[in-house]
N, C-alpha and C. Protein backbone atom coordinates (compact mmCIF):
# COMPACT_ATOMS: atom_id res chain seq x y z
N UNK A 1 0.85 -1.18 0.00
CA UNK A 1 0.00 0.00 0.00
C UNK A 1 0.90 1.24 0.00
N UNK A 2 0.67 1.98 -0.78
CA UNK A 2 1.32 3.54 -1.21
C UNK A 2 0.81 4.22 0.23
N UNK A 3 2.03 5.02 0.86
CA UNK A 3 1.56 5.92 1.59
C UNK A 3 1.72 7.31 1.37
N UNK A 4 0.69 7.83 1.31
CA UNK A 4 0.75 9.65 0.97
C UNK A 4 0.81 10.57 2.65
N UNK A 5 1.77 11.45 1.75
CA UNK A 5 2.09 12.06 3.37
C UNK A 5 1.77 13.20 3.38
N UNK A 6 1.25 13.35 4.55
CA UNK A 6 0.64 14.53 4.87
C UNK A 6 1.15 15.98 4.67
N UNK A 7 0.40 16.90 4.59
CA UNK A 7 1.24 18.46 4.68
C UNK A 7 1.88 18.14 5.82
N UNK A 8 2.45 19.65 6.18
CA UNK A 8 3.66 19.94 7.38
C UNK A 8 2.35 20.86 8.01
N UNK A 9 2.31 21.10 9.35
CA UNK A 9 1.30 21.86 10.28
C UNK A 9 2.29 22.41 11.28
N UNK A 10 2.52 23.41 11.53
CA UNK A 10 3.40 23.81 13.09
C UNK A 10 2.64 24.08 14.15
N UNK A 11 3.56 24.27 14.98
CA UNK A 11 3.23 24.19 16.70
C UNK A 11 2.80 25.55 16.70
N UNK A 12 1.99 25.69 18.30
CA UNK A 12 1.28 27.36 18.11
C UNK A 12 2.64 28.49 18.25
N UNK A 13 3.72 28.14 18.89
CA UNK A 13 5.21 28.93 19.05
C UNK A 13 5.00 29.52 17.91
N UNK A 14 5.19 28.51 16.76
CA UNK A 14 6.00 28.45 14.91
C UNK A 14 5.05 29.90 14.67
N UNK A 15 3.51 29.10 14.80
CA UNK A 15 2.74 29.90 14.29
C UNK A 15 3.22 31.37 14.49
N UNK A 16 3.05 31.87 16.11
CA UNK A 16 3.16 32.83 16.60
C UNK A 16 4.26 33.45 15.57
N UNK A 17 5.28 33.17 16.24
CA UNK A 17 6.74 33.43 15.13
C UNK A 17 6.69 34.01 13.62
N UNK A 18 5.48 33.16 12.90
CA UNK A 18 4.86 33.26 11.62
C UNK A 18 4.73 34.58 11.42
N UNK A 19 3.68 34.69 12.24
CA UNK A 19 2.78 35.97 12.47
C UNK A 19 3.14 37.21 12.52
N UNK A 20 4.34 37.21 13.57
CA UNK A 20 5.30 38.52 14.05
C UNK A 20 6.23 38.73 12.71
N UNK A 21 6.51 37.52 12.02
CA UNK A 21 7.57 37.85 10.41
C UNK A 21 6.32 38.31 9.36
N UNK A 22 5.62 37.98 9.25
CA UNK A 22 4.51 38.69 8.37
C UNK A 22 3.96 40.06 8.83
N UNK A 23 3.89 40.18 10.00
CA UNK A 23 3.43 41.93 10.33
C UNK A 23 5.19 42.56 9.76
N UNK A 24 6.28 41.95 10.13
CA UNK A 24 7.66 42.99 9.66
C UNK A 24 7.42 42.49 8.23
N UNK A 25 7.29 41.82 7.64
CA UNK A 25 7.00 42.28 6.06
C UNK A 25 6.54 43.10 5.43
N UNK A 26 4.83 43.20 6.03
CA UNK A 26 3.86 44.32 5.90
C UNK A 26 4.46 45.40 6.02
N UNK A 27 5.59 45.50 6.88
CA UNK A 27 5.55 47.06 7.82
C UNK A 27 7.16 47.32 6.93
N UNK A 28 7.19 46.19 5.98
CA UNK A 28 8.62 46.77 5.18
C UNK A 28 9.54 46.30 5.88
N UNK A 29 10.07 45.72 7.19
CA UNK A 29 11.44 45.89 7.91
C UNK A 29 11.72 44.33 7.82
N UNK A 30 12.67 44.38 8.46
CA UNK A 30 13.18 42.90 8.70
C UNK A 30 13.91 42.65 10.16
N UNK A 31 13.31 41.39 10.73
CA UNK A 31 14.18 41.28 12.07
C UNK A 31 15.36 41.41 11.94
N UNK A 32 15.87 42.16 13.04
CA UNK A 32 17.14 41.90 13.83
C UNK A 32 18.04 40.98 13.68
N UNK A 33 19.56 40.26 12.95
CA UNK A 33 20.27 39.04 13.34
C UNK A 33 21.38 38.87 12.88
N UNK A 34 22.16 38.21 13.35
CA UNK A 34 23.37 38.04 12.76
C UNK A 34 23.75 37.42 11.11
N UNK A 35 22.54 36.77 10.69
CA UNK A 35 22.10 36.39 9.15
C UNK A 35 21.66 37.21 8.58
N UNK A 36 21.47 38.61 9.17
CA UNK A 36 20.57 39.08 8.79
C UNK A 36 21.55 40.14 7.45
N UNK A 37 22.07 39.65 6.60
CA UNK A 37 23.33 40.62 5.77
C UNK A 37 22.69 41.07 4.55
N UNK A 38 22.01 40.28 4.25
CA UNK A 38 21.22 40.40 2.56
C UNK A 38 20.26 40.94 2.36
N UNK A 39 20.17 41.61 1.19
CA UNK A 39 18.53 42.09 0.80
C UNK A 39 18.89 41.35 -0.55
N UNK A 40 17.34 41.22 -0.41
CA UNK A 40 16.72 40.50 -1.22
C UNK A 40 15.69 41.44 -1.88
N UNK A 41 15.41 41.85 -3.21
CA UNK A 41 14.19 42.69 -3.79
C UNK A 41 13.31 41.49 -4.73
N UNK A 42 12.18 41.58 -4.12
CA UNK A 42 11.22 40.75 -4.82
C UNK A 42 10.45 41.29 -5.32
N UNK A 43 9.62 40.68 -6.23
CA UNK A 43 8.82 41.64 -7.14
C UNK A 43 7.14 41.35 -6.41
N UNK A 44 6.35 42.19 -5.98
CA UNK A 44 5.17 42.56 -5.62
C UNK A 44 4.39 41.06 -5.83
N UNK A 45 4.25 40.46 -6.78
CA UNK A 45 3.70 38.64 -7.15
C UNK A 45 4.46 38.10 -6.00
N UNK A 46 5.75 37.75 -6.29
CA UNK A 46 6.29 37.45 -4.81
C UNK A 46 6.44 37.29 -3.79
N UNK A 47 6.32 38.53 -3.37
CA UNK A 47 6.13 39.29 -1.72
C UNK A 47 4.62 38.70 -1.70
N UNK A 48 3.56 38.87 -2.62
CA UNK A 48 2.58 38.70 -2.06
C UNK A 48 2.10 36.73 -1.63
N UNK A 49 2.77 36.35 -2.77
CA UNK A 49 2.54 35.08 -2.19
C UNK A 49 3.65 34.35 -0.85
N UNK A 50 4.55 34.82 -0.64
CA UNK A 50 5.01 34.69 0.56
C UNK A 50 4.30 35.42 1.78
N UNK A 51 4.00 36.06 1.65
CA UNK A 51 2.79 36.83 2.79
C UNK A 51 1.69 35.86 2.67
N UNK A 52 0.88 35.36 1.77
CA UNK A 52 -0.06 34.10 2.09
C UNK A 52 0.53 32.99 2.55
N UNK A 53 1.73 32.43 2.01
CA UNK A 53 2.16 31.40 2.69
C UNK A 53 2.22 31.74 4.63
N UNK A 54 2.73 32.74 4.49
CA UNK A 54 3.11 32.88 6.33
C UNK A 54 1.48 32.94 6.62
N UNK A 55 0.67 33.72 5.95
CA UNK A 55 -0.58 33.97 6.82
C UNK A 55 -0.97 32.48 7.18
N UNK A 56 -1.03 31.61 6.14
CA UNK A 56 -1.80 30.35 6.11
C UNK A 56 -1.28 30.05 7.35
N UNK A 57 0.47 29.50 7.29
CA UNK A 57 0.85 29.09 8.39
C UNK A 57 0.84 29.43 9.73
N UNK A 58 0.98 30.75 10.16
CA UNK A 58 0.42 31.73 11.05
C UNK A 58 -0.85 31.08 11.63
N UNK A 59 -2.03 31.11 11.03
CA UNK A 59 -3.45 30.57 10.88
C UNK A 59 -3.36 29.05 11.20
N UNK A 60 -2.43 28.33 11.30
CA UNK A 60 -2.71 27.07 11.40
C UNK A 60 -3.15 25.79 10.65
N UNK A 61 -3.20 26.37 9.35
CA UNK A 61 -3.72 26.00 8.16
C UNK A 61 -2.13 24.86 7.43
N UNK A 62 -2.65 23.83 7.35
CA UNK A 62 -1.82 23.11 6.81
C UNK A 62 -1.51 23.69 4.98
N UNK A 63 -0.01 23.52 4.69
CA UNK A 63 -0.04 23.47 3.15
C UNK A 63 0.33 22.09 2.45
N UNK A 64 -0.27 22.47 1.11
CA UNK A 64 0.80 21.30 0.32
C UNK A 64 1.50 22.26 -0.53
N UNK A 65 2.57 21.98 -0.93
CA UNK A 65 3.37 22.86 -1.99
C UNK A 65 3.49 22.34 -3.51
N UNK A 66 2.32 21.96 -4.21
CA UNK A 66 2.17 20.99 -5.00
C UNK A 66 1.48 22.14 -5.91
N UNK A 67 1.82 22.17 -7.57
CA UNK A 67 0.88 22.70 -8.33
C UNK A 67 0.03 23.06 -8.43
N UNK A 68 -0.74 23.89 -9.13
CA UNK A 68 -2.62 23.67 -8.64
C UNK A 68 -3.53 22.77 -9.21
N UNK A 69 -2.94 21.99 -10.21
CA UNK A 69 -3.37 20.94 -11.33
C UNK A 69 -3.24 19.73 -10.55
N UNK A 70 -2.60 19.42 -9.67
CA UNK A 70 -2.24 18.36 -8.48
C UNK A 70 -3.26 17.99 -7.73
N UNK A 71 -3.49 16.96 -8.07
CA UNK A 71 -5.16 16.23 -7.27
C UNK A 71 -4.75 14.91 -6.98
N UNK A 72 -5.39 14.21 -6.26
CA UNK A 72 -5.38 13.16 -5.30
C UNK A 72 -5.82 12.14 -6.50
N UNK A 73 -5.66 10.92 -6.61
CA UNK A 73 -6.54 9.76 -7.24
C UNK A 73 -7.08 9.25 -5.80
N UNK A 74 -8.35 8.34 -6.24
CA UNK A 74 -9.08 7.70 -5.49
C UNK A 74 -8.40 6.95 -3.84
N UNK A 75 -7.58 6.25 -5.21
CA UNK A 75 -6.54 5.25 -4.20
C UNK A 75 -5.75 6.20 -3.55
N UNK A 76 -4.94 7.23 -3.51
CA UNK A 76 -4.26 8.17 -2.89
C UNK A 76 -5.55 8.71 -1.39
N UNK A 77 -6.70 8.81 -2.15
CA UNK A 77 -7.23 9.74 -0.96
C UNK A 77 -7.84 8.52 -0.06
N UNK A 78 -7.82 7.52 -0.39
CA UNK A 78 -8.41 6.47 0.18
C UNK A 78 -7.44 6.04 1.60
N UNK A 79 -6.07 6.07 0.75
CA UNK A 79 -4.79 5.88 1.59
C UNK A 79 -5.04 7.42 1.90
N UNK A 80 -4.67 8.11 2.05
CA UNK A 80 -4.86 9.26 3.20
C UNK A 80 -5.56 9.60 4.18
N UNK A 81 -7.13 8.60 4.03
CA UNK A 81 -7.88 8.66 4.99
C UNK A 81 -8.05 7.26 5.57
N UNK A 82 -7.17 6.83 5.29
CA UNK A 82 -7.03 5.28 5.83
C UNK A 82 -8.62 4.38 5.75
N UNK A 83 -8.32 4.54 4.49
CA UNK A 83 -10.27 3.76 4.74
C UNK A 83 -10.10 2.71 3.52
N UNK A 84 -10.60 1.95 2.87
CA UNK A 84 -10.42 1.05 1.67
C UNK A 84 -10.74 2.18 0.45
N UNK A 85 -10.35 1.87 -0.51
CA UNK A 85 -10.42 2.64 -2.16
C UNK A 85 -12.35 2.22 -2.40
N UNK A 86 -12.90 0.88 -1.89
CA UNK A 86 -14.46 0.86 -2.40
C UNK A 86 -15.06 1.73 -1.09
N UNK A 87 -14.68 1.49 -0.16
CA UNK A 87 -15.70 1.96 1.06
C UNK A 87 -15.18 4.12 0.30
N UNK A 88 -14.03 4.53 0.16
CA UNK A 88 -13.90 6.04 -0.23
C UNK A 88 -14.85 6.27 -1.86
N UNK A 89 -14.99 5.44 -2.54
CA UNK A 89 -15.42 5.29 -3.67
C UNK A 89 -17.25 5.61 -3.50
N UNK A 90 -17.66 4.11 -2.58
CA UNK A 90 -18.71 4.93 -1.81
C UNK A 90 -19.38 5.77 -1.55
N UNK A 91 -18.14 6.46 -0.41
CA UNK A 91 -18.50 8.10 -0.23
C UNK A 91 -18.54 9.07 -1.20
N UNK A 92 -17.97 9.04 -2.51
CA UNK A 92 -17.84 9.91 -3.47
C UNK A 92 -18.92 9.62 -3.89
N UNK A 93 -19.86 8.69 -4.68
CA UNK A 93 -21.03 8.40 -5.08
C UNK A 93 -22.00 8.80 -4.19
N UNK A 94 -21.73 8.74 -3.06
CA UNK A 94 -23.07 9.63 -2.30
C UNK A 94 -22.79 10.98 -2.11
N UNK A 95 -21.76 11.54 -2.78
CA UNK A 95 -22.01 12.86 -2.69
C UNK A 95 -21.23 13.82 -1.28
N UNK A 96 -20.63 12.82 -0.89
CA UNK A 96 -19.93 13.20 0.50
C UNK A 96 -18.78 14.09 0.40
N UNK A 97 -18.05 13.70 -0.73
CA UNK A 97 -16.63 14.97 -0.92
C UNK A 97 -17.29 15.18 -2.22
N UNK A 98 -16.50 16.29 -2.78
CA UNK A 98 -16.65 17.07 -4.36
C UNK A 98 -15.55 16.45 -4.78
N UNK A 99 -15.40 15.97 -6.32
CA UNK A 99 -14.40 15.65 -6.79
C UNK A 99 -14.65 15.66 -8.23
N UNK A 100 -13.80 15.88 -9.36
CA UNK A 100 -14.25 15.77 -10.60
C UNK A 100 -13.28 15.22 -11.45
N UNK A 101 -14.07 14.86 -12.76
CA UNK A 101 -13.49 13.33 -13.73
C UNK A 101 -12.28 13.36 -14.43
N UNK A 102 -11.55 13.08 -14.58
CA UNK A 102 -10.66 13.31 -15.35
C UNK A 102 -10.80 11.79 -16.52
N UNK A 103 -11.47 12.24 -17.66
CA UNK A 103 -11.34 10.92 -18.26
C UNK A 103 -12.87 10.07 -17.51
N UNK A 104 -12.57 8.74 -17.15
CA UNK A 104 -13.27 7.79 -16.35
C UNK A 104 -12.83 8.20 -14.79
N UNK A 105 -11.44 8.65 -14.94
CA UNK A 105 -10.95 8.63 -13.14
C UNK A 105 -11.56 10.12 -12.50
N UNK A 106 -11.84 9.54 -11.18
CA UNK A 106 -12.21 10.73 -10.21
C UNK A 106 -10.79 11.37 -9.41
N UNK A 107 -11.09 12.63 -9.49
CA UNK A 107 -9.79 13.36 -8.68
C UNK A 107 -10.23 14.15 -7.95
N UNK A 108 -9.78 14.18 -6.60
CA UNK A 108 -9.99 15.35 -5.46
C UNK A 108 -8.74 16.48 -5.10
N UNK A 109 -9.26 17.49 -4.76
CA UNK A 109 -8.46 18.64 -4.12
C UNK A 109 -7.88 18.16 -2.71
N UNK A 110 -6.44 17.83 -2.52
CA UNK A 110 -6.12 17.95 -1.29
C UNK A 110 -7.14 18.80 0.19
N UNK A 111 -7.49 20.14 -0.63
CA UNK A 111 -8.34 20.95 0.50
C UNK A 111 -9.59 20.13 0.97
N UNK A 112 -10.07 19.48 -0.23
CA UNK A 112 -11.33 18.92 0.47
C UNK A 112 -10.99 18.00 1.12
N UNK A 113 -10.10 17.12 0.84
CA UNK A 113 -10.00 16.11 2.16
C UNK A 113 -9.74 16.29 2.81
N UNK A 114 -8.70 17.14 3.47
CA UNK A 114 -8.89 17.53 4.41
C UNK A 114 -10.12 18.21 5.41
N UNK A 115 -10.59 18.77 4.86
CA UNK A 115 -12.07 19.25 5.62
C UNK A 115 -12.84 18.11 5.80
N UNK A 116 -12.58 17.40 4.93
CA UNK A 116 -13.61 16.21 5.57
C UNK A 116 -13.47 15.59 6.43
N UNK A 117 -11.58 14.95 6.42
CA UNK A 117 -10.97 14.39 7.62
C UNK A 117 -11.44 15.20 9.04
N UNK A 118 -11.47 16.51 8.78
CA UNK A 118 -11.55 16.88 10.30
C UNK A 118 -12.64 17.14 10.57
N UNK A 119 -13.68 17.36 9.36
CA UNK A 119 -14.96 17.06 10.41
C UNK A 119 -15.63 15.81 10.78
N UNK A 120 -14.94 14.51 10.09
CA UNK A 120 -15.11 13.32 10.22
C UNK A 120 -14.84 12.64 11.56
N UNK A 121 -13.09 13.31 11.81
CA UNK A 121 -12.55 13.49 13.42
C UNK A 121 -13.42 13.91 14.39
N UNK A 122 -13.64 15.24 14.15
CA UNK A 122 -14.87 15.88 15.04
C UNK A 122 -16.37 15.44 15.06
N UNK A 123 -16.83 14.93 14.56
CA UNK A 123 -18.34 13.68 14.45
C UNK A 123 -17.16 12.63 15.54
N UNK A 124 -16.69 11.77 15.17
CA UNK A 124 -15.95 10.83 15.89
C UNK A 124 -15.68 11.20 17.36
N UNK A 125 -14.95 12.43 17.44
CA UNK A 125 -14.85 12.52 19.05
C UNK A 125 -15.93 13.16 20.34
N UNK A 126 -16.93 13.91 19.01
CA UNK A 126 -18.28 14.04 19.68
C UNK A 126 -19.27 12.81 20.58
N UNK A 127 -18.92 11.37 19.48
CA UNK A 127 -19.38 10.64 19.64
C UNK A 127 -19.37 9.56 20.83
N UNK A 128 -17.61 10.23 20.60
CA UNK A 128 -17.21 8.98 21.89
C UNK A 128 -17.38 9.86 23.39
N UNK A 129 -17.68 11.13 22.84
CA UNK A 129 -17.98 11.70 24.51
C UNK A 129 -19.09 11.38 25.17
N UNK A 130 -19.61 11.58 23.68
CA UNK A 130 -21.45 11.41 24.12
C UNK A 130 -21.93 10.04 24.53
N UNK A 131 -20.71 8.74 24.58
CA UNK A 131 -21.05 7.78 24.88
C UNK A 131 -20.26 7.11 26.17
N UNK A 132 -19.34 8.09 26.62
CA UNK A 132 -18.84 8.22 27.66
C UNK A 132 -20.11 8.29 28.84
N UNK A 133 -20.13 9.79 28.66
CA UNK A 133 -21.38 10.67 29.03
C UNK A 133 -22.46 9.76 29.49
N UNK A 134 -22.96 8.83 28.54
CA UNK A 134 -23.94 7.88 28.41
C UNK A 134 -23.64 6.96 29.77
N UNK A 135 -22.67 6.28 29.36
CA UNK A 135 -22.04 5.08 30.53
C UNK A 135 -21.84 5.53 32.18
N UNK A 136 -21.15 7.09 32.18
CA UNK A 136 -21.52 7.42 33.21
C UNK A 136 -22.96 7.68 33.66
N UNK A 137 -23.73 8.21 33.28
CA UNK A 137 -25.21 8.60 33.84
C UNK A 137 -26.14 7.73 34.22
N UNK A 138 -25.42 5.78 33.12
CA UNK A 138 -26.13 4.59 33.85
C UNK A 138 -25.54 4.08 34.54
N UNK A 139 -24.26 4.69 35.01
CA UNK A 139 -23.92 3.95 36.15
C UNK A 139 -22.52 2.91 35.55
N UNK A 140 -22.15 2.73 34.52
CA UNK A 140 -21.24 1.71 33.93
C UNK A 140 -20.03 2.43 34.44
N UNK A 141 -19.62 3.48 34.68
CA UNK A 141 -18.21 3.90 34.74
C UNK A 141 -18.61 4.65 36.05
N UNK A 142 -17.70 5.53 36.55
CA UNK A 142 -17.98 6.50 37.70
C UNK A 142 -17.07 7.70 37.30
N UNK A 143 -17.74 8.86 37.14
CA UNK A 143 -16.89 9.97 36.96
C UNK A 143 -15.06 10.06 37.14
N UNK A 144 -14.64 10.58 37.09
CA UNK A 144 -13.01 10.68 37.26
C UNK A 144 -12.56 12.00 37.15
């Protein structure tokens, strides 16, 4: 089985860090450092997509750094959500992610699977509270 690997996500520190280098961008300057020897002049396209990259990351927002023509096959997103290629196949026929044809083959946006993964996560850990919850109130467990 092919394994597809995930974006990169940072810690809330990174983020922070992110954040404070994107306001000195905005504001024109550059930190303070002993690396700090070079200028660099970028052209406005540039600057601006490095300012989205930090925002995203800043934000917490996972990237991929992949083309924009770059889509998942079935079997890729299947292996990414650890589920079988018929049971993800499934879900695409009912309408559960967006994905479109290429040819006969179906292809998805990295973005959407992800959103699905995590609200899939979040249904999942709702669930197991609510059945926690459950066990305590009949008596099967005792608070803690």
């Amino acid at each position: 089985m092919s394994r597809t690997l995930e974006p990169p996500t940072l810690a809330s520190a990174d983020q922070a860090r992110l954040a404070e280098l994107r306001g000195l961008l905005s504001a024109g300057t550059r930190p303070a450092g002993k690396g700090n020897r070079h200028r660099l002049e970028l052209s406005e396209d540039h600057f601006q997509l490095l300012c989205r990259i930090l925002d995203n990351l800043a934000n917490g927002k996972a990237l991929d750094i992949a083309p924009p023509a770059q889509y998942r096959t079935t079997q890729q997103a299947a292996d990414f959500l650890g589920v079988s290629r018929q049971y993800f196949v499934r879900l695409l026929d009912e309408g559960q992610l967006p994905f479109h044809r290429v040819g006969t083959h179906r292809r998805l946006r990295l973005q959407d699977l992800l959103s699905f993964r995590s609200e899939r996560d979040r249904l999942r850990h709702s669930a197991i509270q609510q059945i926690a919850l459950d066990a305590i109130a009949d008596g099967v467990y005792d608070e803690f």
